[in-house]
N, C-alpha and C. Protein backbone atom coordinates (compact mmCIF):
# COMPACT_ATOMS: atom_id res chain seq x y z
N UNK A 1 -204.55 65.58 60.94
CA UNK A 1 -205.88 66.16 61.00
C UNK A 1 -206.40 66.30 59.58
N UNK A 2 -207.56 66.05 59.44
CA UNK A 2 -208.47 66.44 58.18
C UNK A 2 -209.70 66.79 58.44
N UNK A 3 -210.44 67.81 57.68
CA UNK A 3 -211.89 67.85 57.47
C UNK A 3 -212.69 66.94 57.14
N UNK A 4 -214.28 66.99 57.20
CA UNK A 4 -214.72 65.98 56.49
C UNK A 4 -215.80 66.81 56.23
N UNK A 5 -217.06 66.48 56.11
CA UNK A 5 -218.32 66.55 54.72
C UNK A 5 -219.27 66.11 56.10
N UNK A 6 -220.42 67.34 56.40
CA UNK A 6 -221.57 67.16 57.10
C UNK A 6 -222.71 67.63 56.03
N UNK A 7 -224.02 66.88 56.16
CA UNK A 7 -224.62 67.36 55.02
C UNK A 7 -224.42 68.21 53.43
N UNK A 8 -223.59 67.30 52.60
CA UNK A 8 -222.78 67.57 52.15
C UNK A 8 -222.12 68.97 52.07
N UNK A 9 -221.50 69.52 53.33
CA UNK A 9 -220.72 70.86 53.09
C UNK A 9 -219.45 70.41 53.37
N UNK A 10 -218.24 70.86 52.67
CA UNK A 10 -216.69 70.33 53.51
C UNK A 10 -216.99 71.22 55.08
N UNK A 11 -216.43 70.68 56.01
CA UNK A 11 -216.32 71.51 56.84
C UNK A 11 -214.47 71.01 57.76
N UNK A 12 -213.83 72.00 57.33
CA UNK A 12 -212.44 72.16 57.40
C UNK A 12 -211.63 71.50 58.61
N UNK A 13 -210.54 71.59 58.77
CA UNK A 13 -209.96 70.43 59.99
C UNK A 13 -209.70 71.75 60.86
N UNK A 14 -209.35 73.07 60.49
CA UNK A 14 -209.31 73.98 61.10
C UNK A 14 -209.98 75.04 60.94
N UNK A 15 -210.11 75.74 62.69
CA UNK A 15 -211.30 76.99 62.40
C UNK A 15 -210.12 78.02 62.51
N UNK A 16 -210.29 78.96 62.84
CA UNK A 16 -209.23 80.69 62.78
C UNK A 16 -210.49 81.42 63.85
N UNK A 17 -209.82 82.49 64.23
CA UNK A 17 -210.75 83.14 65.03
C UNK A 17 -211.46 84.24 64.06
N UNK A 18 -211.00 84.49 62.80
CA UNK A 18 -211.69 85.35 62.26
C UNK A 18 -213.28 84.39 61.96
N UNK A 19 -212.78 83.04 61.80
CA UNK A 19 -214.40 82.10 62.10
C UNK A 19 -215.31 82.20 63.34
N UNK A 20 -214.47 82.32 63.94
CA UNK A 20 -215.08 82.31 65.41
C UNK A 20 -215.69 83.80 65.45
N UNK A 21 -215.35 84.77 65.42
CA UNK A 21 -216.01 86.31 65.47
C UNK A 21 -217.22 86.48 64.19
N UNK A 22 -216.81 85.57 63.48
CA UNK A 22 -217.83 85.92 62.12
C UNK A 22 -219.25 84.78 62.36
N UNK A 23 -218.78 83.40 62.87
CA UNK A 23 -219.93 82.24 63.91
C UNK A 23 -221.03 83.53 64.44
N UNK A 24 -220.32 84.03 65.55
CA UNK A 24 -220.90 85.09 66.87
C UNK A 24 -221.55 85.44 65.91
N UNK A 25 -221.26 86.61 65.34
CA UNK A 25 -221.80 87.96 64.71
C UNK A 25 -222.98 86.96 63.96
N UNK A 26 -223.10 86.15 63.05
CA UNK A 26 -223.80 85.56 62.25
C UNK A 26 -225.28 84.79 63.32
N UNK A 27 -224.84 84.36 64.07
CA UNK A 27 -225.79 84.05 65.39
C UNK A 27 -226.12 84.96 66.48
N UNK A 28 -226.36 86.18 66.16
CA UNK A 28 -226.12 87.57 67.14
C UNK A 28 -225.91 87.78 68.33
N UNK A 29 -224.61 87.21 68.47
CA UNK A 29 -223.96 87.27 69.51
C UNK A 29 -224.82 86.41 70.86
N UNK A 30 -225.74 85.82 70.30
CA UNK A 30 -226.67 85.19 71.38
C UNK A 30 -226.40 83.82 72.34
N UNK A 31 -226.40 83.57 72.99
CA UNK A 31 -225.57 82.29 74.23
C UNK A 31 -226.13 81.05 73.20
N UNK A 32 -225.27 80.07 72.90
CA UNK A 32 -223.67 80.24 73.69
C UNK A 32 -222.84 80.42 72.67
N UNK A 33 -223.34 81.34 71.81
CA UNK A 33 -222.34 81.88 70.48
C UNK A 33 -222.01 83.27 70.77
N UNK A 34 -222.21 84.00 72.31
CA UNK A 34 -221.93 84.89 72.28
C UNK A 34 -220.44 85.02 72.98
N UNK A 35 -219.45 86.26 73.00
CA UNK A 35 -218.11 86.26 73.24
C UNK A 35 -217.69 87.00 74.15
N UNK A 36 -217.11 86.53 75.70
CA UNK A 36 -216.89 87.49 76.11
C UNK A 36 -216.63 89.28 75.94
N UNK A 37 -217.08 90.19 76.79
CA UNK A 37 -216.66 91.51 76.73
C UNK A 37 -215.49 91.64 76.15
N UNK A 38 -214.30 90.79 76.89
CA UNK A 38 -212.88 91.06 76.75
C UNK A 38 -212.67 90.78 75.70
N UNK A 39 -213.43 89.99 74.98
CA UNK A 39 -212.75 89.10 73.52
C UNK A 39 -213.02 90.04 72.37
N UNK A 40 -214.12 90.92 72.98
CA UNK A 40 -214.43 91.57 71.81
C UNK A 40 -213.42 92.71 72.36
N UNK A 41 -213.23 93.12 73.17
CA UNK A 41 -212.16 94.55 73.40
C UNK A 41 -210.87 94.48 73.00
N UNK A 42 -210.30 92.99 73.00
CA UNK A 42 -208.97 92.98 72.07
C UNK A 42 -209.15 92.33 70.99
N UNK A 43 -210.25 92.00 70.19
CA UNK A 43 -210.41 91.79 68.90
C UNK A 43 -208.89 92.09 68.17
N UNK A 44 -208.96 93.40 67.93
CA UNK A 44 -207.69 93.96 67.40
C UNK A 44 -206.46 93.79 67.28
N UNK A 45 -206.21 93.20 68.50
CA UNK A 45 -204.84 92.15 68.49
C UNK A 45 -204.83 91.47 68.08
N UNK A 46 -205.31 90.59 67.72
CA UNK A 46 -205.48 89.32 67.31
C UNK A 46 -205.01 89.14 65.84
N UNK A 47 -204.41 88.55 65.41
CA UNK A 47 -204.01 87.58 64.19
C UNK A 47 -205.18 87.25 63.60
N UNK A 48 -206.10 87.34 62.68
CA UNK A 48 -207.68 86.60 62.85
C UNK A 48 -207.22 85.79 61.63
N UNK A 49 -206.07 84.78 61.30
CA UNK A 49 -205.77 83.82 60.80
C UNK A 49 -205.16 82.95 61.51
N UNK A 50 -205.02 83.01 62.56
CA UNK A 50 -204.32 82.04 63.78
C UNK A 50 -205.35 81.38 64.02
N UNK A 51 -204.87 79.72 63.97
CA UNK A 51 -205.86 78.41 64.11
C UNK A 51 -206.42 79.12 65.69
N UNK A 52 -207.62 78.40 65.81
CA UNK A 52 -208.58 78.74 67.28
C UNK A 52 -208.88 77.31 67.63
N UNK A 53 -208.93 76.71 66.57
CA UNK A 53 -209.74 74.92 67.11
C UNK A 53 -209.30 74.05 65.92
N UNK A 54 -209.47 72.96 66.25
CA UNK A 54 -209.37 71.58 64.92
C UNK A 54 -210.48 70.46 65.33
N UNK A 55 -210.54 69.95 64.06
CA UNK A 55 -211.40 68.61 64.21
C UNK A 55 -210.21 67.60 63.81
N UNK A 56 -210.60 66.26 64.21
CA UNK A 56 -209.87 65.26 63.93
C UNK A 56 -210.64 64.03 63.70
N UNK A 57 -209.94 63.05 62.96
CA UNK A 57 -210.78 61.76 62.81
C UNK A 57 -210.41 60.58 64.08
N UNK A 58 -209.61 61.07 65.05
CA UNK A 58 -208.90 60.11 65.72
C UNK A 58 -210.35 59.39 66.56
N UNK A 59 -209.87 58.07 66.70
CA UNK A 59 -210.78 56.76 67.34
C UNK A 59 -210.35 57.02 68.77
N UNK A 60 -211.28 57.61 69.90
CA UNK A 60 -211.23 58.20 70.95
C UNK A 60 -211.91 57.41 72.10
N UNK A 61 -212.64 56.21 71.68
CA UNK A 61 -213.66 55.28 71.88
C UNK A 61 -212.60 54.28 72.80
N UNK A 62 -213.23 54.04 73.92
CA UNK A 62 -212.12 52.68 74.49
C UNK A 62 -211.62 52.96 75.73
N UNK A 63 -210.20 53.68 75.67
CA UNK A 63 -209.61 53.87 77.08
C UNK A 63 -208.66 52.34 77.55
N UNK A 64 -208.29 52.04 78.32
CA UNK A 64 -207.84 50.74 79.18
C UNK A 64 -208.72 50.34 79.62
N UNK A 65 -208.50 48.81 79.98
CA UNK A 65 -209.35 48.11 80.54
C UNK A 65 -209.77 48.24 81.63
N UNK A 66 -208.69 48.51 82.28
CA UNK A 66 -209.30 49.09 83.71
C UNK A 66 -210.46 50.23 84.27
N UNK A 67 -210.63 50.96 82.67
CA UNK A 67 -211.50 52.44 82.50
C UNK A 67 -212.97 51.73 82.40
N UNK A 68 -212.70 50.38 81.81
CA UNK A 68 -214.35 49.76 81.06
C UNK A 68 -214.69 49.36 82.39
N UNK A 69 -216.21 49.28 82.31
CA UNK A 69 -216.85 48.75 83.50
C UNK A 69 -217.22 47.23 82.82
């Protein structure tokens, strides 16, 4: 996995959930950046350095032949 560069900003191969709660809050909590009830009630548990998501460069395009029309 690696990041890459959208209008030139890096944007990282991994998010954390402390990204994900700080996304929400920064977009006020408004659909579809807003977070379940529950998510916000155990906030606290949470690790908020534990990966939440990744990007990847992998070529995803294709499938088998049998998939192509």
């Amino acid at each position: 996995m690696k990041g890459y560069e959208e209008n030139g900003a890096p944007v990282p191969a991994l998010t954390t959930f402390a990204g994900l709660y700080e996304h929400a809050k920064e977009m006020n909590n408004r659909p579809p950046f807003d977070l379940p009830p529950l998510w916000e009630k155990r906030k606290s548990h949470l690790d908020m350095n534990t990966p939440f998501n990744f990007v990847s460069t992998c070529d995803i395009i294709g499938g088998t032949p049998a998939a192509r029309w």
